[in-house]
Protein backbone atom coordinates (compact mmCIF):
# COMPACT_ATOMS: atom_id res chain seq x y z
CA UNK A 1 0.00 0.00 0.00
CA UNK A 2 1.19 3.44 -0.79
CA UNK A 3 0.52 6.19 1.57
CA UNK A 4 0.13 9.94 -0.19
CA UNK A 5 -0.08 13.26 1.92
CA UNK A 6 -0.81 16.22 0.04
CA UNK A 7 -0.46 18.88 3.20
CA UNK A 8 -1.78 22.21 1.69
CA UNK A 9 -1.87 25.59 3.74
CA UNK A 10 -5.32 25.33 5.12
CA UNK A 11 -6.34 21.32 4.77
CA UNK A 12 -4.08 18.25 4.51
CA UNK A 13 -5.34 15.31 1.91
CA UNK A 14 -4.02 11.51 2.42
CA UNK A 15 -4.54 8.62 -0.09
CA UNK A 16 -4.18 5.36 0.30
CA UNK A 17 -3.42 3.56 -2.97
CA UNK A 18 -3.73 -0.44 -3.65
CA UNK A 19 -1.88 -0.25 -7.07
CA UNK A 20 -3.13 2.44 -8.79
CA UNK A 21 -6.34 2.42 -6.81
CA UNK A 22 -7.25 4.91 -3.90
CA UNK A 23 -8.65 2.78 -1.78
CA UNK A 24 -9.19 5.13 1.34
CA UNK A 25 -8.37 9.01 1.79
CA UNK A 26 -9.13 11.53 4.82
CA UNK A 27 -8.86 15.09 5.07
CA UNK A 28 -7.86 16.85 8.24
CA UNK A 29 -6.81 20.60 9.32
CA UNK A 30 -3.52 21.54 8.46
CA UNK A 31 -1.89 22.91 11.70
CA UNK A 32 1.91 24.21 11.47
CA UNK A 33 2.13 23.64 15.75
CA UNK A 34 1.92 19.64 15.06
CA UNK A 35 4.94 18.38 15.86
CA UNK A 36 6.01 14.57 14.21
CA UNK A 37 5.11 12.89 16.74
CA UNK A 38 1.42 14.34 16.87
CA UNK A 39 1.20 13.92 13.73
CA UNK A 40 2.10 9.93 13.83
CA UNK A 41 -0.60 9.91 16.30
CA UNK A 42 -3.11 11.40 14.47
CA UNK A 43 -1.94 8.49 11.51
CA UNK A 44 -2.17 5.85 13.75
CA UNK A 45 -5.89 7.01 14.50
CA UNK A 46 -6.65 7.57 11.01
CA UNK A 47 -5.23 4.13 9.60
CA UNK A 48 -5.35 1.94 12.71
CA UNK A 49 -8.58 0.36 12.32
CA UNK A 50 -8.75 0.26 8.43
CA UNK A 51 -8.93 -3.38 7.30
CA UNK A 52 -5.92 -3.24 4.41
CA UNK A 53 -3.38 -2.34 7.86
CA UNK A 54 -2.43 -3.99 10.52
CA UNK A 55 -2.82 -2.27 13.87
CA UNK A 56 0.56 -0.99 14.51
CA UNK A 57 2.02 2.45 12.81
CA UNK A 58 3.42 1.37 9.18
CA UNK A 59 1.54 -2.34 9.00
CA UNK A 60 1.30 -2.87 5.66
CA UNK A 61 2.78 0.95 4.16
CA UNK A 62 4.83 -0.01 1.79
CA UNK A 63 5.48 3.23 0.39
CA UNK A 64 4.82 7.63 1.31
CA UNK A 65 4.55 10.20 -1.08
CA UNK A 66 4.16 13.72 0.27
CA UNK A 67 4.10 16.98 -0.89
CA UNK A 68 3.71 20.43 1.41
CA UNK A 69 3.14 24.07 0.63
CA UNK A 70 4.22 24.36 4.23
CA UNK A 71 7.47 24.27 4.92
CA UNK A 72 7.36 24.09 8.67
CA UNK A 73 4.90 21.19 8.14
CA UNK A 74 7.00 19.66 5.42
CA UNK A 75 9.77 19.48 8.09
CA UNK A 76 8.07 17.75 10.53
CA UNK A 77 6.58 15.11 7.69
CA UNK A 78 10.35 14.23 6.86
CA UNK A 79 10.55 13.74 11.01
CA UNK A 80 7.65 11.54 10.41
CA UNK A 81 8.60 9.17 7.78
CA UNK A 82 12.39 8.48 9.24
CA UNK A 83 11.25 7.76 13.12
CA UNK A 84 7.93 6.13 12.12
CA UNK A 85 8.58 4.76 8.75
CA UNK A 86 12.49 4.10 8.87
CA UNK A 87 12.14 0.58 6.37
CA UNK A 88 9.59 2.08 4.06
CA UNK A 89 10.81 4.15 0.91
CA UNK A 90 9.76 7.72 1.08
CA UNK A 91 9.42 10.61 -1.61
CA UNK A 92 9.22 13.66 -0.31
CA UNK A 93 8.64 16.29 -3.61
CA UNK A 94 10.83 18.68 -3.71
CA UNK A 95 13.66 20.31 -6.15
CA UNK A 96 15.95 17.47 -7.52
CA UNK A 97 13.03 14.82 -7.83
CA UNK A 98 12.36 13.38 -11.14
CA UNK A 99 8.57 14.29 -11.99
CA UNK A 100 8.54 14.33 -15.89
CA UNK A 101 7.28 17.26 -15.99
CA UNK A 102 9.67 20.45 -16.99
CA UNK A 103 9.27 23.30 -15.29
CA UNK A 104 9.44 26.29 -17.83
CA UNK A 105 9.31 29.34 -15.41
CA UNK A 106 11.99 32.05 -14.69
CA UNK A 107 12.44 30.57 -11.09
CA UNK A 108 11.26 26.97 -11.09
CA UNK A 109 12.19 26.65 -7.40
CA UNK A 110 9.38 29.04 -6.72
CA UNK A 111 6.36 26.87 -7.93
CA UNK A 112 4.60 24.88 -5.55
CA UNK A 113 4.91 20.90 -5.13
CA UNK A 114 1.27 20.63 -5.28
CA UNK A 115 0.67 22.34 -8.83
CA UNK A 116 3.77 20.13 -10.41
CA UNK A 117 2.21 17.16 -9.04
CA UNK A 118 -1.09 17.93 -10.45
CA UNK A 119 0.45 18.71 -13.55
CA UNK A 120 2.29 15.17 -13.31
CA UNK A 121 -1.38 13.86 -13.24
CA UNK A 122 -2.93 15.87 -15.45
CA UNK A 123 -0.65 14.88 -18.35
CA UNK A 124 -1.00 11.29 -17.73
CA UNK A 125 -4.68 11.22 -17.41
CA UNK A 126 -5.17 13.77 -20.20
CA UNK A 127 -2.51 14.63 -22.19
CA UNK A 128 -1.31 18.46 -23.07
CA UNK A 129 -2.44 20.90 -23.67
CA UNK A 130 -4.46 21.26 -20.61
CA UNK A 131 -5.23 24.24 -17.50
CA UNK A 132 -5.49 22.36 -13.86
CA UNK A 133 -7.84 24.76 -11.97
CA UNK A 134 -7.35 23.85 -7.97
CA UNK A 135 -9.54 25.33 -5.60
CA UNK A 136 -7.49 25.56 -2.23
CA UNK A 137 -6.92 28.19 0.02
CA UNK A 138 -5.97 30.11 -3.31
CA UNK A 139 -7.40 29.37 -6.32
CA UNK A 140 -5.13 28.25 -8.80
CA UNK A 141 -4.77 27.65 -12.61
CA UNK A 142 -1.84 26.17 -13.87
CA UNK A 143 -0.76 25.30 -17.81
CA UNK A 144 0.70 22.71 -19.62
CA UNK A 145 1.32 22.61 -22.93
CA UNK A 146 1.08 20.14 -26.01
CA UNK A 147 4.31 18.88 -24.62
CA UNK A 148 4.16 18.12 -21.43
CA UNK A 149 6.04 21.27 -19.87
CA UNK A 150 4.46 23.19 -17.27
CA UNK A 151 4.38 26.75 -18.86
CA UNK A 152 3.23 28.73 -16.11
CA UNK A 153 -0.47 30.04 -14.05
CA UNK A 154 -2.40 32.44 -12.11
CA UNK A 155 -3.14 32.50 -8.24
CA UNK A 156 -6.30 34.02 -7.28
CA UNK A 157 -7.80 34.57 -3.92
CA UNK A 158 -9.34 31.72 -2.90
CA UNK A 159 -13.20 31.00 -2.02
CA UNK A 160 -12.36 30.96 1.69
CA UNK A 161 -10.35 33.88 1.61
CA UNK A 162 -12.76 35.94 -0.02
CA UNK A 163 -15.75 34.79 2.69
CA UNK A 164 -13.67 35.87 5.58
CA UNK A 165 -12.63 38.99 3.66
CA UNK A 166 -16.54 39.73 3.20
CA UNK A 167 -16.79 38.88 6.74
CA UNK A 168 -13.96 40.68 8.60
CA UNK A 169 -14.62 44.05 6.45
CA UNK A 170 -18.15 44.61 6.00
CA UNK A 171 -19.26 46.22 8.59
CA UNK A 172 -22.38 44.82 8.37
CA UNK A 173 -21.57 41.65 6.52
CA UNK A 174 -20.86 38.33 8.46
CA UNK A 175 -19.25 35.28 7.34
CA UNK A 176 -21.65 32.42 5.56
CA UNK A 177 -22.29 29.07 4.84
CA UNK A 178 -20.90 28.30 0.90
CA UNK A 179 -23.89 27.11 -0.93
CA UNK A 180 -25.79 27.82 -3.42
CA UNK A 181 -28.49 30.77 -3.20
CA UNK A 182 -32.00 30.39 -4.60
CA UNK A 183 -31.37 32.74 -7.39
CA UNK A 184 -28.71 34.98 -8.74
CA UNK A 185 -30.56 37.59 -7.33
CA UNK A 186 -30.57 37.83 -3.51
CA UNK A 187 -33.48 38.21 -1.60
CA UNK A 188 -31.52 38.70 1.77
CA UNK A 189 -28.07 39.73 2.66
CA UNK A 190 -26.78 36.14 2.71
CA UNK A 191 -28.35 35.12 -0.62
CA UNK A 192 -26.59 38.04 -1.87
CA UNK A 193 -22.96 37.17 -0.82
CA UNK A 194 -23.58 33.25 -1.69
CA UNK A 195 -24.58 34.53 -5.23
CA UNK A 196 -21.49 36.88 -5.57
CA UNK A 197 -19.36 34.31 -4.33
CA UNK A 198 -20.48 31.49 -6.36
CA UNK A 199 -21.40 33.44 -9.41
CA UNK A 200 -18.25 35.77 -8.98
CA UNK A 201 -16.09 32.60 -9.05
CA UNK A 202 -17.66 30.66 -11.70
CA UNK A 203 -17.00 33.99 -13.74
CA UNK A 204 -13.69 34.44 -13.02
CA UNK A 205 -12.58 30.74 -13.86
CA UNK A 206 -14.40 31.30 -17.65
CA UNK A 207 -12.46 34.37 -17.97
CA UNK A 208 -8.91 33.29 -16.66
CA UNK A 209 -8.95 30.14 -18.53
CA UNK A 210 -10.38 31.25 -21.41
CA UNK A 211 -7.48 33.71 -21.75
CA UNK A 212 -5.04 31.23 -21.18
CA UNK A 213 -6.25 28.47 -23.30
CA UNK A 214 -5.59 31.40 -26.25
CA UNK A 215 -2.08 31.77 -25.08
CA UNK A 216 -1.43 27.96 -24.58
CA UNK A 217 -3.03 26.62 -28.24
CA UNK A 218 -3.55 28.02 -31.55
CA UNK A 219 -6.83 26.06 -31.34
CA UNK A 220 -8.22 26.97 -27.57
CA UNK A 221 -10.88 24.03 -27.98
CA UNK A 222 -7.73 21.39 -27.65
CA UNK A 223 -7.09 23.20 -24.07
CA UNK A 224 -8.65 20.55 -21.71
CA UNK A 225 -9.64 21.95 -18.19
CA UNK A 226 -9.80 19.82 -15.27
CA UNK A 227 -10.95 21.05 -12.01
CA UNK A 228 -9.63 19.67 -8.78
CA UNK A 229 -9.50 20.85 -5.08
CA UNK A 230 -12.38 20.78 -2.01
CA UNK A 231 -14.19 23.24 -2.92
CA UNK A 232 -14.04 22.91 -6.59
CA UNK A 233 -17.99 21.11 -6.49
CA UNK A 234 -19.46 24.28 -5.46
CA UNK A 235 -18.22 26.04 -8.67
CA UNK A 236 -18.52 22.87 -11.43
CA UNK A 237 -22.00 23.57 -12.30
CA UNK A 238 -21.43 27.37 -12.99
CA UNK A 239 -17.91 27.55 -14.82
CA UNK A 240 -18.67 26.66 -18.36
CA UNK A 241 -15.34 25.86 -19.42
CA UNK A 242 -14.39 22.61 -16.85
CA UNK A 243 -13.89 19.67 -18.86
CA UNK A 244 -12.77 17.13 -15.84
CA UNK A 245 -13.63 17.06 -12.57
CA UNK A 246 -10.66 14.59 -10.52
CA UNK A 247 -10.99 15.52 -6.56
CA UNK A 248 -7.68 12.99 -6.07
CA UNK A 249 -5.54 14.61 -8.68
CA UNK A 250 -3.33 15.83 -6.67
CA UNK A 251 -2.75 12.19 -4.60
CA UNK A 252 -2.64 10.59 -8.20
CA UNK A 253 0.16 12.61 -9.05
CA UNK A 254 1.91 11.81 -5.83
CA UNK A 255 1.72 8.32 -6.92
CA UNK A 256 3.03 8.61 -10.38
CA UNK A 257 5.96 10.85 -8.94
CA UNK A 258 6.77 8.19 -6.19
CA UNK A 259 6.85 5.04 -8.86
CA UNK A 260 9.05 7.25 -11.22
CA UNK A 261 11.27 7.94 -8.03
CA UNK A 262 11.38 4.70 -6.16
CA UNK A 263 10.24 1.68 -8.16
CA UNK A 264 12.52 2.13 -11.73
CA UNK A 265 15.28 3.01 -9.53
């Protein structure tokens, strides 16, 4: 069994893959004050009882891929898989790890694990040219052309953000449950910020991508989009131009980097 941890800034994702089949995941808070061995703990709770493990930490991990935005949390990860894991191969994504994918920016050491791993996956599930749009704590949109390369992206405030934005500087705004509002036009204060959020992101990922898929193909109609991320669901029914929907993309990417890392080696 291989063991993936994708720790982003606001939520960490873990897959469990049997081959190349995710046969569990969880998603937990991402909290920087964890130290390794609270966060071996919180493992051992997580995987403990699941029937494909034994009971004790590591039973039956054969493998870890991770990947962090975080670097204090990245640290503590690497803490993780050498006291906890010592026998079991670990890939820990990070400059100087084969991926596949080339990196065609001016600083390449700047761009976060998580988008080249979803690029990794995107290319392999869908081929080039493609946009990955991720909905995380920022929103995301990262391109890869006919060839493979990862060419560049956006970053965006993400849905979150903007809520507690909303929230924190209206004075009389509040913060709200994300979901969708009876009608595009509000009837009440909350119905109004659910439609500008929902609408006002579904907007912006038409117009981003649609720019980009002119700069990435002569034909933009070859540009496949494929939406990933925890909050991407809210927005797939609005945004006209998402082609894919893969909530694990960023764990199936983990995988692919970890078997071109540790099993041809």
């Amino acid at each position: 069994m291989l063991l993936t941890i994708d720790a982003g800034n606001s939520h960490t994702v873990l897959g469990l893959f049997d081959g190349e089949d995710i046969v569990e995941h969880w998603r937990i808070s991402t909290d920087a004050r964890r130290t390794a061995d609270e966060l071996a703990v919180l493992l051992q709770g997580l995987m403990g009882m699941h029937p494909l493990l034994g009971e004790e930490l590591g039973d039956g991990i054969e493998g870890i891929a991770i990947c962090s935005t975080v670097p204090s949390v990245l640290h503590e990860l690497r803490e993780v898989t050498r006291r906890y894991y010592g026998d079991v191969p670990a890939i820990l994504v990070e400059p100087g790890v084969k991926t596949g994918v080339p990196v065609l920016m001016d600083h390449p050491k700047e761009v976060g694990a998580d988008r080249i791993v979803n690029a990794v996956a995107a290319v392999e599930l869908y081929g080039g040219p493609c946009v990955v749009v991720d909905f995380g704590t920022a929103t995301t949109f990262d391109a890869v052309s006919a060839r493979g390369e990862y060419v560049g992206g956006v970053i965006a405030p993400g849905i979150e953000i903007s809520v507690e934005a909303l929230g924190v500087k209206g004075a009389q705004l509040r913060k709200i449950e994300l979901a969708r509002p009876r009608n595009v036009i509000g009837k009440n204060t909350v119905e109004a910020m659910q439609s500008g959020i929902l609408y006002g992101f579904a907007g912006q990922v038409d117009g981003v991508v649609n720019r980009m898929a002119r700069e990435l193909a002569d034909d933009p109609d070859d540009v496949t989009v494929i939406a990933t991320g925890g909050l991407a669901p809210l927005v797939l029914g609005e945004a006209s131009v998402i082609d894919e929907h893969e909530p694990w993309l960023t764990l199936i990417g983990l995988r692919l980097v970890y078997e071109r890392n540790v099993s041809r080696a």
